[in-house]
Protein backbone atom coordinates (compact mmCIF):
# COMPACT_ATOMS: atom_id res chain seq x y z
CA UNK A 1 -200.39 -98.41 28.42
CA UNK A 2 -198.56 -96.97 31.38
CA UNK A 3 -194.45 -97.54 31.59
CA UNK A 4 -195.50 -99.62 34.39
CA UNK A 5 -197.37 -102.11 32.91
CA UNK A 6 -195.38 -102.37 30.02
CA UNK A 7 -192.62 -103.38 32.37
CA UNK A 8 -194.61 -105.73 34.15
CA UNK A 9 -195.96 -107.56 30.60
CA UNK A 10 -192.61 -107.76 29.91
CA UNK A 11 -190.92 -109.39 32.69
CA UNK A 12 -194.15 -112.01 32.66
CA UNK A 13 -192.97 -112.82 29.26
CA UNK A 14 -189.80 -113.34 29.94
CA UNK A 15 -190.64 -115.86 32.88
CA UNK A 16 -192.89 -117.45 31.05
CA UNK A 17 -190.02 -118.46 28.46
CA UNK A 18 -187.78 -119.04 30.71
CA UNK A 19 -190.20 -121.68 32.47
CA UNK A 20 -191.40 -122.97 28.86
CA UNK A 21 -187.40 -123.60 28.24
CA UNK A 22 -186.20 -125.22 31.61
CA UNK A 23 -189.23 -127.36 31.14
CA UNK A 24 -188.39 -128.42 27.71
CA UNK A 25 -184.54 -128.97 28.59
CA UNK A 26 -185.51 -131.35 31.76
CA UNK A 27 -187.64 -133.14 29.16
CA UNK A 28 -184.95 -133.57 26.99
CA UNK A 29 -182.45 -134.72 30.02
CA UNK A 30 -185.37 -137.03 31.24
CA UNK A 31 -185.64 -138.84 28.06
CA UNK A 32 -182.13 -139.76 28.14
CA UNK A 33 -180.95 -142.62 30.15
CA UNK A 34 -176.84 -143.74 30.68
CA UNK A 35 -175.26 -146.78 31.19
CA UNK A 36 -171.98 -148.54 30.87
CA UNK A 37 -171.08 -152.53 30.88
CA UNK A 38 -169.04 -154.82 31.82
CA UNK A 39 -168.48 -158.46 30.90
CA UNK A 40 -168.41 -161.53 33.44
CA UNK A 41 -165.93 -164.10 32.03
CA UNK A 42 -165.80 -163.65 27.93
CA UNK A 43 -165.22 -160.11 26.56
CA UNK A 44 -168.72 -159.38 24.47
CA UNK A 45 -167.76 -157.84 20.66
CA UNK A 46 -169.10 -157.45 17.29
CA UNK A 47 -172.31 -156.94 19.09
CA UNK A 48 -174.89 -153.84 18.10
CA UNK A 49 -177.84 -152.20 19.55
CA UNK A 50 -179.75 -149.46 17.74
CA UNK A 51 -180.09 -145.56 18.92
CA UNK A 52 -182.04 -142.90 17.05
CA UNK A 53 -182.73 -145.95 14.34
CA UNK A 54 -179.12 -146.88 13.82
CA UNK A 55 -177.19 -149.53 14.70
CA UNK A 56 -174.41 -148.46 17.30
CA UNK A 57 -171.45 -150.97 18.21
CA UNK A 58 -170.97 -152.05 22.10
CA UNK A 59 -168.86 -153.91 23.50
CA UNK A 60 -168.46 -155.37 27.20
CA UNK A 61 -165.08 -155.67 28.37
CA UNK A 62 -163.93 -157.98 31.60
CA UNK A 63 -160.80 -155.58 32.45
CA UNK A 64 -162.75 -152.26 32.80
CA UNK A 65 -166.16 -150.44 32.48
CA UNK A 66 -166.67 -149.21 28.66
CA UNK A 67 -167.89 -145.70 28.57
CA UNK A 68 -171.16 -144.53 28.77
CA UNK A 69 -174.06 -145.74 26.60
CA UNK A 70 -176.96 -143.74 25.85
CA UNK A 71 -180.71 -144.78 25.08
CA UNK A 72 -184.03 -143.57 25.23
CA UNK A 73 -185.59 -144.03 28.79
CA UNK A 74 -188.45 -147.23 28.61
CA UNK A 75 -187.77 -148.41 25.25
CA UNK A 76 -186.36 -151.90 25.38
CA UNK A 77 -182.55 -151.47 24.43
CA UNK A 78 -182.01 -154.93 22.12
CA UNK A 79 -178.22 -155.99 22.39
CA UNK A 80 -178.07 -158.11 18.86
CA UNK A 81 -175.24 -159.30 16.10
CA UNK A 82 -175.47 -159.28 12.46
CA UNK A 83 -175.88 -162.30 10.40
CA UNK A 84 -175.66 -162.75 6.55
CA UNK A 85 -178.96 -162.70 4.86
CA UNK A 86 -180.10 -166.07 3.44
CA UNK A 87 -179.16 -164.76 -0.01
CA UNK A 88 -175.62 -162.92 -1.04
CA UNK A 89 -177.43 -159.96 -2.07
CA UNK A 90 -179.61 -159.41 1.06
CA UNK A 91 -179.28 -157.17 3.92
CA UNK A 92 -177.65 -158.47 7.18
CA UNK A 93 -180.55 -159.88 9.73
CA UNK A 94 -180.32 -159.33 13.04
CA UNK A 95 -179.59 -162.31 15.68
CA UNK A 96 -181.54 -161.15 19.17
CA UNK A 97 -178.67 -162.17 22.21
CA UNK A 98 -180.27 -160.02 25.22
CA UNK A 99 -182.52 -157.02 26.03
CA UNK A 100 -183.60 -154.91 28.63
CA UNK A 101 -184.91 -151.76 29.70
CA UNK A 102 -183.86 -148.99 31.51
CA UNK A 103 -186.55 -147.60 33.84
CA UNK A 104 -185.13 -143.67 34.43
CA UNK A 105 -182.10 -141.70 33.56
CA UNK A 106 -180.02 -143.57 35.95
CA UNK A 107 -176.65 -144.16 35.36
CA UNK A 108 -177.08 -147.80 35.26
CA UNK A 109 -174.44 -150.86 34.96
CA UNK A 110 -175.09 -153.49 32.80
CA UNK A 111 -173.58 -156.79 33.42
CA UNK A 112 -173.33 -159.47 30.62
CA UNK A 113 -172.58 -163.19 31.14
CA UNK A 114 -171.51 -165.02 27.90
CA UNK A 115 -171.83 -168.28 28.29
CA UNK A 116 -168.06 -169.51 26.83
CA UNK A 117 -169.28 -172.58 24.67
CA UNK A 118 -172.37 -170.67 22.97
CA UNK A 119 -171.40 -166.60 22.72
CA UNK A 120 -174.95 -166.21 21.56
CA UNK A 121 -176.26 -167.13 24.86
CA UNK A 122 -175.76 -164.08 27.23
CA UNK A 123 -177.46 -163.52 30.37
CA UNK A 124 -177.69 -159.72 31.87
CA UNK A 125 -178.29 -157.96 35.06
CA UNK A 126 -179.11 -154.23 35.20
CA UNK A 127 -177.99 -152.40 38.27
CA UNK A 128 -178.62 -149.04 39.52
CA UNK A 129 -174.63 -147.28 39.05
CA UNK A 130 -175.51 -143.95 40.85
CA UNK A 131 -173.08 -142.69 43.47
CA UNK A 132 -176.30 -142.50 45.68
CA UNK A 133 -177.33 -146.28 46.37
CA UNK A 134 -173.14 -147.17 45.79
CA UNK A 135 -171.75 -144.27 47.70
CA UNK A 136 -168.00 -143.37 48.44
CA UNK A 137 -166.36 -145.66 51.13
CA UNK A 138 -168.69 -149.30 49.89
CA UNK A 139 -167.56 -152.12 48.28
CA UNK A 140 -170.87 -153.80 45.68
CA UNK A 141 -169.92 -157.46 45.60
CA UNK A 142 -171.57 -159.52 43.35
CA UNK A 143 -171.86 -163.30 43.03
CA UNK A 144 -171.75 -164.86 39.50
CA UNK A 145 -171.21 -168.01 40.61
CA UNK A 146 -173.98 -170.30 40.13
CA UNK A 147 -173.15 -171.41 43.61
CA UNK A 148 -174.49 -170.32 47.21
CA UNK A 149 -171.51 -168.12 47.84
CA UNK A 150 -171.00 -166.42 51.73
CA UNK A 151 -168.98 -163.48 52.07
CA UNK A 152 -167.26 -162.15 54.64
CA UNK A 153 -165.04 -158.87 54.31
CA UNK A 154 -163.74 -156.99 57.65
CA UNK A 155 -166.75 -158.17 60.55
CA UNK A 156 -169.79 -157.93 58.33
CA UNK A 157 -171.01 -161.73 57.05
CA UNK A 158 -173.42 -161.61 53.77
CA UNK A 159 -174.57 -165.10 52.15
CA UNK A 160 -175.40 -164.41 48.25
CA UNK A 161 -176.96 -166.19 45.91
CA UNK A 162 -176.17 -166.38 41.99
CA UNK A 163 -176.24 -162.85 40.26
CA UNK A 164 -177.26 -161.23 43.85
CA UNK A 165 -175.10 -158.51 45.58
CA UNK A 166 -174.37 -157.20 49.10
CA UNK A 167 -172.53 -153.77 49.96
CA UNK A 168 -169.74 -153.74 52.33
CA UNK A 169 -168.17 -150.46 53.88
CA UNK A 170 -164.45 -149.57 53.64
CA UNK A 171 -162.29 -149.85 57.17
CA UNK A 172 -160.31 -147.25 58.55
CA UNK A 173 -156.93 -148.76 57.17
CA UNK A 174 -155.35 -149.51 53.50
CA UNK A 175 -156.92 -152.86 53.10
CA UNK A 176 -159.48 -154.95 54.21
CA UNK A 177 -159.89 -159.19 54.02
CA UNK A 178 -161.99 -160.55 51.91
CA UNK A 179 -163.32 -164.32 52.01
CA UNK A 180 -165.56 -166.55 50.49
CA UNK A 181 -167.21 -169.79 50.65
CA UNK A 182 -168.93 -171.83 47.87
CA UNK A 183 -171.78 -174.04 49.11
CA UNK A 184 -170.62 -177.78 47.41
CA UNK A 185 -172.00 -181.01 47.94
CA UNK A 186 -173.88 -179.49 50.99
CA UNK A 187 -170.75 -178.28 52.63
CA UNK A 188 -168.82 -174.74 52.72
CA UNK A 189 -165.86 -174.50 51.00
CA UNK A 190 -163.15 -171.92 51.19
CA UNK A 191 -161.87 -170.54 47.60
CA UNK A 192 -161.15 -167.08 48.40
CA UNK A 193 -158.90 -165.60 51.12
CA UNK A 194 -156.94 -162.37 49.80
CA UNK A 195 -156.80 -158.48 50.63
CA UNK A 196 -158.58 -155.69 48.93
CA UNK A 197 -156.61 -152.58 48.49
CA UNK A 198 -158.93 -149.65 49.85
CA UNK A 199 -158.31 -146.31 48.51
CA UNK A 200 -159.63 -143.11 49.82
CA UNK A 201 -162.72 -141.19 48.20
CA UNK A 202 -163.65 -144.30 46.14
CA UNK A 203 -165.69 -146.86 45.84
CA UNK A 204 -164.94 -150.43 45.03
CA UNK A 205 -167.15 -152.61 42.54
CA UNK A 206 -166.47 -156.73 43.36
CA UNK A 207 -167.42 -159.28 41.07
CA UNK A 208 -167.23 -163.57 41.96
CA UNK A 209 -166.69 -165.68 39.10
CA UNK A 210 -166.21 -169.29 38.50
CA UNK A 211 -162.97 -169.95 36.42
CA UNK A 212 -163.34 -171.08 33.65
CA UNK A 213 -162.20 -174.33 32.39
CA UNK A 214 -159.07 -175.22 30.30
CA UNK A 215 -157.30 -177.71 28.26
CA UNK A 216 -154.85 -177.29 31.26
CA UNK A 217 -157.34 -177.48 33.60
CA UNK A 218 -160.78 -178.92 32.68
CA UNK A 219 -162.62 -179.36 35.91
CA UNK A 220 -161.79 -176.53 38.25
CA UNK A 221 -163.45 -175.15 41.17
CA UNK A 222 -161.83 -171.92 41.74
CA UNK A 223 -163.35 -168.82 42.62
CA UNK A 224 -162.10 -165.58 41.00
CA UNK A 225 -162.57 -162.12 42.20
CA UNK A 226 -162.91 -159.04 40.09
CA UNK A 227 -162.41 -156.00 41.82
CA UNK A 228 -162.93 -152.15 39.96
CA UNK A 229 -162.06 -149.09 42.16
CA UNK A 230 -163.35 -145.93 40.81
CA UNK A 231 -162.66 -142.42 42.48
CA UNK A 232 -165.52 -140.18 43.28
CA UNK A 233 -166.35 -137.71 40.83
CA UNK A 234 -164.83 -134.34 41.22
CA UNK A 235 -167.92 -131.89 42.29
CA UNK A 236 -169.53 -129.26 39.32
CA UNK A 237 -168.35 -125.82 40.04
């Protein structure tokens, strides 16, 4: 066989295992999906869900987001504890508290409500946490009251019902109002009125909660508000 063709052979074989290995490497980043949490209200803890067939501990913190989660893309990710078996001797069974599924590779946020009197009872939303749809220079605010809540930061008006969200852009200046209303008895009423710091090259993440009540205060009506600024990522060289 002439040099030539030898050559030729060659470099076909090499691009053909260079296209059978990018292939197989975006199959193994497609399979793969990422997601972090954060907790409305009650920190979530001693909580598992299982990867690769083992149980992994996560936990759902109200300060901050955790770090990211991984699981496999369209399997249902079960969030569960562990309870003693009915006998001393058997395993630990698991107790179901929330599920859901993650549709791509995202990265997605995951936002658990624990209901304070019953920890067992959690409620989730799953939100898309790319920089794409929550860009640099947007505040996400979210509504976890179970009340009819309208928003109003800088000139922009959004009205938001429980667990929905509304994005916001930043002003030109260091801070921008934010206020909100609670639909009560049929009637608006004021519980928020403060400034949001706005830092450059970030993005803000704003959640509305309903304080919860205490032995000092049993019946409240206040409004909280949860805000998370987080920096844009530096680029990849």
């Amino acid at each position: 066989m002439p040099h030539h063709s030898l050559f030729k052979a060659s470099l076909l074989g090499l691009g053909i295992a260079l296209a059978s290995a990018t292939a197989l490497a975006q199959d193994a980043v497609e399979t793969t999906a990422s997601f972090r949490t954060l907790a409305l209200g009650k920190t979530l803890s001693n909580v598992f869900y299982d990867i690769d067939g083992k149980p992994k501990t996560i936990m759902a913190g109200s300060s901050g987001f955790s770090s990211p989660y991984q699981t496999e893309i369209g399997e249902k990710v079960e969030i569960y504890r562990e309870i003693p078996g009915e006998k001393p001797t058997d395993p630990p069974q698991k107790l179901s508290i929330a599920d859901f599924t993650l549709p791509d590779a995202g990265p997605y946020l995951v936002l658990f409500h624990v209901n304070p009197l019953d920890t067992n009872n959690v409620l989730i939303k799953v939100v898309n946490d790319s920089w794409e749809l929550h860009p640099v220079g947007f505040m996400r605010v979210f509504n976890y009251s179970p009340r009819l809540a309208m928003i109003k930061i800088g000139d922009e008006v959004a009205e938001l019902r429980t667990s929905d969200s509304h994005q916001f852009p930043y002003s030109d200046k260091l801070q921008v109002w934010l206020q909100a209303a609670v639909l009560e008895k049929e009637e608006w009423a004021l519980r928020v009125s403060a400034p949001q710091a706005l830092i450059p090259n970030s993005r803000s993440t704003i959640v509305l909660v309903d304080q919860e009540p205490s032995e000092d205060r049993p019946v409240t009506e206040e409004l909280l508000v949860r805000n998370f600024i987080e920096r844009a990522p530096k680029p990849k060289e």
